[in-house]
Protein backbone atom coordinates (compact mmCIF):
# COMPACT_ATOMS: atom_id res chain seq x y z
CA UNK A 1 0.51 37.01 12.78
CA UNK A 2 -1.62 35.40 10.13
CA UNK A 3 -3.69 31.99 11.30
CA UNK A 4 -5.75 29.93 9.25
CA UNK A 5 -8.97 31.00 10.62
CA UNK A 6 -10.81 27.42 10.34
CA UNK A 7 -11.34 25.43 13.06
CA UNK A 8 -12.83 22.27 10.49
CA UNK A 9 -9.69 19.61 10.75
CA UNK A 10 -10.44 15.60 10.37
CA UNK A 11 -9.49 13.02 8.95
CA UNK A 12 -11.28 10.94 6.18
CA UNK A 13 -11.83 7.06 6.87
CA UNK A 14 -8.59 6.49 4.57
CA UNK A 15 -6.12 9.02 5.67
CA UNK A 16 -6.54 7.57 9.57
CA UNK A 17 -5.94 4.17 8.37
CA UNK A 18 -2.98 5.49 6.35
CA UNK A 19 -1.89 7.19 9.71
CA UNK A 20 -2.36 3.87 11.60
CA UNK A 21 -0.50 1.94 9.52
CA UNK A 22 2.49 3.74 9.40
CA UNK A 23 2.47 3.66 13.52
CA UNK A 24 2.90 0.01 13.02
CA UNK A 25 5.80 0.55 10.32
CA UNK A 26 3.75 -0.97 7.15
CA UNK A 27 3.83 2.05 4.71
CA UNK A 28 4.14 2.76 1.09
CA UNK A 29 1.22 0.69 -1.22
CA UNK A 30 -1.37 -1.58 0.55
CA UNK A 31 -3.32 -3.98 -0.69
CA UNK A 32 -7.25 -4.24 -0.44
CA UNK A 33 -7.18 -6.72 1.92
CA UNK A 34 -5.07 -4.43 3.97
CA UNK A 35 -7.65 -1.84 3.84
CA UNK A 36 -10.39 -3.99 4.42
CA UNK A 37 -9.13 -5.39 8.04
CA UNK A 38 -8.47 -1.83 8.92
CA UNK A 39 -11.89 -0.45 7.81
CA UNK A 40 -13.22 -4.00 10.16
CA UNK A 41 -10.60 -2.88 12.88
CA UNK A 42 -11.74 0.29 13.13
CA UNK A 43 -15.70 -0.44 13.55
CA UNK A 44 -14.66 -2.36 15.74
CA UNK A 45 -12.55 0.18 17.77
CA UNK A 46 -16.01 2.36 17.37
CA UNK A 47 -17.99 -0.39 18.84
CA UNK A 48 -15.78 -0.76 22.01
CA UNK A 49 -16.07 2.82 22.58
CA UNK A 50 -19.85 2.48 23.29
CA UNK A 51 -18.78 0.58 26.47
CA UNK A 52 -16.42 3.59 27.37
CA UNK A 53 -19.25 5.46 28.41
CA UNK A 54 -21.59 8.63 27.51
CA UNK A 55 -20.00 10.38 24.44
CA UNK A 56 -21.57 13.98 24.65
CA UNK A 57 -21.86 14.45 20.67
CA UNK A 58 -23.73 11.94 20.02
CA UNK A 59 -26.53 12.71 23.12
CA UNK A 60 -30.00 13.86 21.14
CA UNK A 61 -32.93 15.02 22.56
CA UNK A 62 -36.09 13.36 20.99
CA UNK A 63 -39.85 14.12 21.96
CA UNK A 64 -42.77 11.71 21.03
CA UNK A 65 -46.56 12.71 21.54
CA UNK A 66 -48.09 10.61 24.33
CA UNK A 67 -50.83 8.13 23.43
CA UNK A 68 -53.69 7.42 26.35
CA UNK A 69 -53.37 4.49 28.02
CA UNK A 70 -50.11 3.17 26.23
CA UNK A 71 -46.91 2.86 28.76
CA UNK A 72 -45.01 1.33 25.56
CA UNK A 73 -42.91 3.52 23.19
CA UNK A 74 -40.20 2.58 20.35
CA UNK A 75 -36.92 3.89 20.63
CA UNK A 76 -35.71 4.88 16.94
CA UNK A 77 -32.89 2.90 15.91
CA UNK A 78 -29.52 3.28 16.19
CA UNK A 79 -29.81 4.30 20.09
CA UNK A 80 -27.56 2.64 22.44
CA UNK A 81 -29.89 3.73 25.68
CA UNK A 82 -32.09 6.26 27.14
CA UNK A 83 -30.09 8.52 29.68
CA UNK A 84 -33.10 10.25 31.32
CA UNK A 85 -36.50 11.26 30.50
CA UNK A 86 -39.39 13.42 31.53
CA UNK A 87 -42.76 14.51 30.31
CA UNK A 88 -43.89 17.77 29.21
CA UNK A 89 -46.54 19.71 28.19
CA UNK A 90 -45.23 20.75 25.22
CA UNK A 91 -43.08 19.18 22.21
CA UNK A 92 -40.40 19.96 20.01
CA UNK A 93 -39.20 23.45 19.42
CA UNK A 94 -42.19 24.87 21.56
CA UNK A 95 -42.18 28.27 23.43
CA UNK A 96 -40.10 27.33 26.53
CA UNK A 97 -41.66 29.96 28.47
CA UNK A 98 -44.99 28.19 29.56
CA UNK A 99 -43.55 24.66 29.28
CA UNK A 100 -43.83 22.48 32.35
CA UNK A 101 -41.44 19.50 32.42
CA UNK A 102 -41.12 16.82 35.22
CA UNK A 103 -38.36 14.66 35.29
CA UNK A 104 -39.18 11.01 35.55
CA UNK A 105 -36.90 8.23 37.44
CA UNK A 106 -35.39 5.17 35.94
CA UNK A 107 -35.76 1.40 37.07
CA UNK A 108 -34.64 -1.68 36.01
CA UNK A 109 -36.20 -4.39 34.22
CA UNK A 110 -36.72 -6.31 38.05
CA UNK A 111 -38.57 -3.09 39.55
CA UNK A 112 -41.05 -2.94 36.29
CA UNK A 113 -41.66 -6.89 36.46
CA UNK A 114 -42.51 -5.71 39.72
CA UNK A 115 -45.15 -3.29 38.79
CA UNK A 116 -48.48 -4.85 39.84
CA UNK A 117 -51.05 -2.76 37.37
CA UNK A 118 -48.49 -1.60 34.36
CA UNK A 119 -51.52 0.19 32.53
CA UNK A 120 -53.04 2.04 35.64
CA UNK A 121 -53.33 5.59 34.35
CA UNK A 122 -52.17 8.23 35.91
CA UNK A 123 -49.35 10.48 35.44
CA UNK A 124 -46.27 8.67 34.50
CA UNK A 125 -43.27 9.02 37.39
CA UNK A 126 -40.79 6.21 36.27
CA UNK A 127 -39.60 5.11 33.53
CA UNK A 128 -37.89 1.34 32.29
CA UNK A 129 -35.45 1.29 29.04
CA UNK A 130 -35.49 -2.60 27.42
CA UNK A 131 -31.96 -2.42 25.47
CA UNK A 132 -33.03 -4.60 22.54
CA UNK A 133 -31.70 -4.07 18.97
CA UNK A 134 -34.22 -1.20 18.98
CA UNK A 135 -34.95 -0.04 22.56
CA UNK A 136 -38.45 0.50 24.07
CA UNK A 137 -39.41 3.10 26.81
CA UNK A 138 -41.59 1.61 29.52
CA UNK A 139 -43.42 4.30 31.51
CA UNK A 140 -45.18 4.23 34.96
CA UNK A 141 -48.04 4.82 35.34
CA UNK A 142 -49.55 5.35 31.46
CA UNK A 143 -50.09 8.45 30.89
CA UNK A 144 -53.48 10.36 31.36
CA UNK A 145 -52.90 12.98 29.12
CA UNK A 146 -55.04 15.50 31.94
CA UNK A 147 -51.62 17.77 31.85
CA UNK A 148 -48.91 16.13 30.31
CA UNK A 149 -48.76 15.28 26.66
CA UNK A 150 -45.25 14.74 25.30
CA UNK A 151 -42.57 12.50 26.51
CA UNK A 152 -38.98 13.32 26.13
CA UNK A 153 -36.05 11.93 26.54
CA UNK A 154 -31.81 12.02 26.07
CA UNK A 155 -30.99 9.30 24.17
CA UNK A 156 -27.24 8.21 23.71
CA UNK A 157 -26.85 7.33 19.91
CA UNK A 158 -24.22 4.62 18.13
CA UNK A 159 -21.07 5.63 16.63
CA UNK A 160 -21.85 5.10 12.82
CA UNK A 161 -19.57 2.80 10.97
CA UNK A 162 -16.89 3.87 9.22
CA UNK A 163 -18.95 3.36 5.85
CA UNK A 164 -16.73 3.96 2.81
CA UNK A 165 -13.00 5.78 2.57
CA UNK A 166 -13.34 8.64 2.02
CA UNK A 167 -16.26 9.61 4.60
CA UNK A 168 -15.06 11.71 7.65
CA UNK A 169 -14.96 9.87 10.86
CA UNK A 170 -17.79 10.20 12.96
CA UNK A 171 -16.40 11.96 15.92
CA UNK A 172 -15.50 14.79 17.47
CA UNK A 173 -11.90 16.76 16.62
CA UNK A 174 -11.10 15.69 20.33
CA UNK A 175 -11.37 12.09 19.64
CA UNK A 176 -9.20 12.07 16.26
CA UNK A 177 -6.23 11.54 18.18
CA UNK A 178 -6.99 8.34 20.18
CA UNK A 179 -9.18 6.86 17.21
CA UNK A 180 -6.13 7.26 15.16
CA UNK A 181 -3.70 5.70 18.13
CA UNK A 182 -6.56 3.03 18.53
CA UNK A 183 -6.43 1.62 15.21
CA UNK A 184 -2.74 1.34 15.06
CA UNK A 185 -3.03 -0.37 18.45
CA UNK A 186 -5.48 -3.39 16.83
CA UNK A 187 -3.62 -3.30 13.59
CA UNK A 188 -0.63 -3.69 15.69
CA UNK A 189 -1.81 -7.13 17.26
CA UNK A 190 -2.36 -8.61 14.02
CA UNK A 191 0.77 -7.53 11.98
CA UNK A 192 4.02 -6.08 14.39
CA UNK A 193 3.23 -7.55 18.05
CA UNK A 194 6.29 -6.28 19.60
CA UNK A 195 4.51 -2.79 19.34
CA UNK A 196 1.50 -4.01 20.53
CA UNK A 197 2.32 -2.48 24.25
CA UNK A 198 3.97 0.26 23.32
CA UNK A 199 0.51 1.50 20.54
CA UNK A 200 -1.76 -0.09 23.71
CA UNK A 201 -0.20 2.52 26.32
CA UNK A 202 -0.41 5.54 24.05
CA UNK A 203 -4.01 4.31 22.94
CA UNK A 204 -5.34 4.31 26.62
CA UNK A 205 -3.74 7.45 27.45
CA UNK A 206 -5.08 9.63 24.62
CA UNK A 207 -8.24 7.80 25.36
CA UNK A 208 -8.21 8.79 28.47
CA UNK A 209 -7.70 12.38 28.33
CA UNK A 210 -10.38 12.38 25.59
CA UNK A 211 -12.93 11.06 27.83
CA UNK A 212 -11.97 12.77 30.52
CA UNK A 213 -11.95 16.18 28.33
CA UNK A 214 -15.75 14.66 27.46
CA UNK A 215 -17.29 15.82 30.56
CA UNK A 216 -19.98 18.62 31.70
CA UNK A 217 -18.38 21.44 32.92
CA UNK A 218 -20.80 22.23 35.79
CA UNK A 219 -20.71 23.59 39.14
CA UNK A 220 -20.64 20.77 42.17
CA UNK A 221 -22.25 21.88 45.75
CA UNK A 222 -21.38 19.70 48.53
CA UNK A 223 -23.48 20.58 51.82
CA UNK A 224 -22.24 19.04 55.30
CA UNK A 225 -24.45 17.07 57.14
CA UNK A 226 -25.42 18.54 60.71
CA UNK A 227 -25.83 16.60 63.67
CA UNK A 228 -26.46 17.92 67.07
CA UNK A 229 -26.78 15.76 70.59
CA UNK A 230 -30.38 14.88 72.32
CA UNK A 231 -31.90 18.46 73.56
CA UNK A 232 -30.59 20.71 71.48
């Protein structure tokens, strides 16, 4: 049996609009405008996705040196929101061996404002995420630098646009199948409504399955809680 022996399939911007369109039963020659409310269609298809939840290809791991005193740190741009941090002794591509790392936890914007001293240094234990155009890391307490020196974090990046036709789509192989249904879907609501529920139904099921294909595969341990009566 002879097999390709490539695993690098997708789709450029153009060919999953052509794809789209013909789900909606407008093929043969388009016009610009056509292709320009797809191209729109589909960003906006990307953006809803952020609110799908945690896409695991586009989760980075980023590393800034610690500055004494300063709880503040930019976020670079482009990142949605900061999944979990901790702080480390060493930084980026160091010797794993020797490095300590302790995992700090995340509040919300109430619990900082809540802070009394936000500059009290010490070592940092909690962390708060402001989700502005370009997010900023708050940390609690500012760090000391007397162990720690790096602060890292998981940060969950944006989609990127579709940008011009003939760029690939910015997505896994796994997610190829729903971005394509997804796009017919949107470009069904504007040009052949009586498929609009039929492209909705196979959207959100191909979407599903993609997300739920998506996940960690880790182990889950469940201990049962013990209770025994008075004396025993």
């Amino acid at each position: 049996m002879t097999t390709s022996g490539t695993t690098s399939f997708n789709l450029e911007i153009d060919e999953l609009i052509d794809e789209a369109f013909g789900r909606v039963g407008i093929g043969g020659s388009r016009s610009g405008f056509h292709l320009r409310v797809a191209r729109r269609n589909l960003n906006i298809l990307l953006s809803e996705w952020d609110n799908r939840g945690v896409h695991l290809w586009k989760v980075k791991l980023a590393t800034v040196l610690l500055v004494l005193g300063q709880a503040e740190y930019a976020v670079d741009s482009g990142v949605s929101d900061v999944l979990e941090a901790f702080v480390s002794t060493t930084g980026a591509g160091a010797n794993t061996v020797n490095t300590q790392d302790v995992s700090l936890t995340k509040i919300d914007r109430s619990a900082y404002a809540a802070l009394p001293n936000k500059l009290a240094k010490g070592q940092p234990s909690q962390y708060y995420v402001d989700r502005q155009e370009i997010p900023k890391i708050y940390l609690y307490q500012a760090p000391d630098l007397n162990t720690y020196t790096y602060l890292k974090y998981y940060v969950i990046k944006r989609i990127q646009d579709a940008g011009a036709y003939t760029n690939d789509a910015d997505v896994v192989f796994r997610f190829l199948p729903c971005m394509v249904a997804g796009l017919a879907y949107y470009l069904a609501m504007k040009n052949s409504p009586e498929l609009v529920q039929q492209n909705k139904l196979i959207y959100e099921d191909q979407l599903k399955r993609a997300l739920d294909e998506d996940g960690q595969r880790a182990s889950t341990y469940i201990t049962p809680q013990s209770f025994y009566p008075n004396g025993i």
